[in-house]
C-alpha atoms as a PDB file:
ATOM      1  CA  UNK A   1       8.608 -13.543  -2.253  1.00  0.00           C
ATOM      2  CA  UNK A   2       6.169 -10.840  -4.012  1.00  0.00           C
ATOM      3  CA  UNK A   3       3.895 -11.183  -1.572  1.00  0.00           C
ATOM      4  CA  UNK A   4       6.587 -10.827   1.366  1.00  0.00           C
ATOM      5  CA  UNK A   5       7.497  -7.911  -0.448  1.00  0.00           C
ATOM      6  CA  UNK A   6       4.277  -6.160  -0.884  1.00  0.00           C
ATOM      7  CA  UNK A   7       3.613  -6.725   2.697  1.00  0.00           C
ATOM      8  CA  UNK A   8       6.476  -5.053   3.524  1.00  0.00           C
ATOM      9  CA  UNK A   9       5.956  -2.077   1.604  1.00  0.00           C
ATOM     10  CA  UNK A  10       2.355  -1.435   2.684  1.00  0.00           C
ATOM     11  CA  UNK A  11       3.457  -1.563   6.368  1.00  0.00           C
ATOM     12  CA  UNK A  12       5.992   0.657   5.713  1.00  0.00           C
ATOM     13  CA  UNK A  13       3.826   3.001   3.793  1.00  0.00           C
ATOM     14  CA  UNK A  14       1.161   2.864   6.577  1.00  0.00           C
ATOM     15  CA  UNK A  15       3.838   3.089   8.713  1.00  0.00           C
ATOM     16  CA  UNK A  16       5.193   6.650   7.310  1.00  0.00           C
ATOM     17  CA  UNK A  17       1.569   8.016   6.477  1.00  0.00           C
ATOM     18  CA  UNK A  18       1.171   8.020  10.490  1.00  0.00           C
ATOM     19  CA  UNK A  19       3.821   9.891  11.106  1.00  0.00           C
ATOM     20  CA  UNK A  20       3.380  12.084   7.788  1.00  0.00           C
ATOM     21  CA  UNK A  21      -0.732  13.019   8.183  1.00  0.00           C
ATOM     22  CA  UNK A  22      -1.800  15.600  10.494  1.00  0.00           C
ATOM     23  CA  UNK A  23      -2.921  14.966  14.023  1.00  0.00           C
ATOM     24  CA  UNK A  24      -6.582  15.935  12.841  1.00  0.00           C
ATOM     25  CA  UNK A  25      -9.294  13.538  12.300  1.00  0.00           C
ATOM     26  CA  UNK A  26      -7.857  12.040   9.018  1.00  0.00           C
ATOM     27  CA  UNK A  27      -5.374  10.213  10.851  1.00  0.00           C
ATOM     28  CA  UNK A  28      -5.491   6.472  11.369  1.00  0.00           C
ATOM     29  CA  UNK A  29      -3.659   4.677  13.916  1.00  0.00           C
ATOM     30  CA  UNK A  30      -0.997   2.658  13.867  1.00  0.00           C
ATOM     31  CA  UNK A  31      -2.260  -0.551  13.536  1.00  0.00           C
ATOM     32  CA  UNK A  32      -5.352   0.454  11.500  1.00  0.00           C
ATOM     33  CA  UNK A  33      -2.876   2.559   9.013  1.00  0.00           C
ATOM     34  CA  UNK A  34      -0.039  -0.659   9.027  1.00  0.00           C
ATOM     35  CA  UNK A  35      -2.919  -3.043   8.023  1.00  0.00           C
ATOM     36  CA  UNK A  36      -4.676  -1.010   5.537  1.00  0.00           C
ATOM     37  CA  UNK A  37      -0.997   0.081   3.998  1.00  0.00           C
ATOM     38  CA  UNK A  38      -0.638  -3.831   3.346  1.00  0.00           C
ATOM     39  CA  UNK A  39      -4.319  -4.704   2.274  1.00  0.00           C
ATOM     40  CA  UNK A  40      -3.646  -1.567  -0.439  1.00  0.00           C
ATOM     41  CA  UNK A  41      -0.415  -3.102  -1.140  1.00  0.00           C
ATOM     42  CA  UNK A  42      -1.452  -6.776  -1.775  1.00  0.00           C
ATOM     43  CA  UNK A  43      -4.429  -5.704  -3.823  1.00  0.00           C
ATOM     44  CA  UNK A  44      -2.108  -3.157  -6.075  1.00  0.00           C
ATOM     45  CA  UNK A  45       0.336  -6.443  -6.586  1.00  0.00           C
ATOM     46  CA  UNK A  46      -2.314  -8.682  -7.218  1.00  0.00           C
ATOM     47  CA  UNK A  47      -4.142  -6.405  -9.496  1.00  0.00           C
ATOM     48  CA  UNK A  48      -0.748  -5.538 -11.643  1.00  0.00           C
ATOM     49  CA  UNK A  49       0.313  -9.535 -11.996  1.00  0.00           C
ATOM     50  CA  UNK A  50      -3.965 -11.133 -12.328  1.00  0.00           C
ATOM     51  CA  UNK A  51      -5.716  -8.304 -14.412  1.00  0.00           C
ATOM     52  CA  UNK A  52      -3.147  -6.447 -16.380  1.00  0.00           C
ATOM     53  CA  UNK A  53      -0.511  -9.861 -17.189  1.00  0.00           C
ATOM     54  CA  UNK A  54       2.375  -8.089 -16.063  1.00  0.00           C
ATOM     55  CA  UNK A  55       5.013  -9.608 -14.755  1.00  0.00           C
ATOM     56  CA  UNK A  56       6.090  -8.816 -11.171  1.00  0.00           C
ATOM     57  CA  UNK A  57       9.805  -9.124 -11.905  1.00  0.00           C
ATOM     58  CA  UNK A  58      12.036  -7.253 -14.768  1.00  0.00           C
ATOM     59  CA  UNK A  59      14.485  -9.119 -16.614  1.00  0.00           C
ATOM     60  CA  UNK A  60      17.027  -8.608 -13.959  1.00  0.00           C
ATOM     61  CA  UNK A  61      14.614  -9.969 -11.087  1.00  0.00           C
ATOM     62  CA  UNK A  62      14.383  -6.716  -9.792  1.00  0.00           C
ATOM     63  CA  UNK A  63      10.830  -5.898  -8.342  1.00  0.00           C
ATOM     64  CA  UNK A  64      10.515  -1.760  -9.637  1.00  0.00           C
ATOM     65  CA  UNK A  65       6.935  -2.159 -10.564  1.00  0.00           C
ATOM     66  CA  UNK A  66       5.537  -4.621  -8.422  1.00  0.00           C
ATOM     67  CA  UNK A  67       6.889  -2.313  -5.682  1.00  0.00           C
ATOM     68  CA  UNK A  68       6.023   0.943  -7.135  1.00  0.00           C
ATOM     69  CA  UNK A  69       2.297   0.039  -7.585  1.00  0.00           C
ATOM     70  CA  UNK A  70       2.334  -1.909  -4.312  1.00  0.00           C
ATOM     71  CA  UNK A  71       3.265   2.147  -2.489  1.00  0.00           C
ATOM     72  CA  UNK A  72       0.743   3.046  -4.864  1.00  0.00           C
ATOM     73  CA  UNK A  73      -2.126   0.854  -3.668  1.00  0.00           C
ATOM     74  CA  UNK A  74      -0.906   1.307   0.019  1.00  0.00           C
ATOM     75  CA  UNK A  75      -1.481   4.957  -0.440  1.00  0.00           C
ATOM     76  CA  UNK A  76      -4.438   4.875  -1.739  1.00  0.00           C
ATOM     77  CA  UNK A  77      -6.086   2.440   0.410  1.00  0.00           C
ATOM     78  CA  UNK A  78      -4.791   4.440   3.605  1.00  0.00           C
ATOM     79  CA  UNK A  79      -5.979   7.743   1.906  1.00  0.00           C
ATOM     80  CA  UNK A  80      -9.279   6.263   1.389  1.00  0.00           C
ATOM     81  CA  UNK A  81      -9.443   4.753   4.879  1.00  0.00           C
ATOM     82  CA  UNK A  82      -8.830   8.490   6.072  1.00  0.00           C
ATOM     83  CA  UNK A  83     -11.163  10.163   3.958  1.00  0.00           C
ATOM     84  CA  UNK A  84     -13.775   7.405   5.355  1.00  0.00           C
ATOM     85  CA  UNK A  85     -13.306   7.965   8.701  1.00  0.00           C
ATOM     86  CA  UNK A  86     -13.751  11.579   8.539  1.00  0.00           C
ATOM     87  CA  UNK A  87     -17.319  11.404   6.792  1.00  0.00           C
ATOM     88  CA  UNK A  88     -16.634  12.432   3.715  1.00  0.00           C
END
């Protein structure tokens, strides 16, 4: 399910960093932003649950971590795929 979810959420922050970028040379496209949004996103789960012990889940089973550092990986990894492709 965590996985599912971070999948999710990295498509959907590649997704919405297509639309949100400028047109210039920073922007990815679709697919390229989609799939780097979800590579970020597994990487940020993986990293929170492997390295740090954390727990994916709260007591309640709800997911607010796991899916705030999974939009956090998916942004950076898309931000750092744009800053890549322009050269810098």
């Amino acid at each position: 399910m965590n996985i599912a979810l971070f999948a999710i959420l990295g498509g959907l922050v590649g997704w919405a960093l297509t639309v949100v970028l400028p047109r210039g040379g920073q922007r990815l496209n679709l697919i390229a932003s989609v799939v780097t949004g979800i590579a970020g996103a597994l990487v940020g789960g993986w990293l929170l649950v492997s390295l740090f012990h954390l727990s994916a889940a709260d007591e309640h089973g709800i997911l607010t971590t796991a899916s705030l550092v999974s939009v956090l990986g998916a942004t950076l990894s898309c931000g750092l795929m744009s800053l890549a492709r322009r050269g810098v």
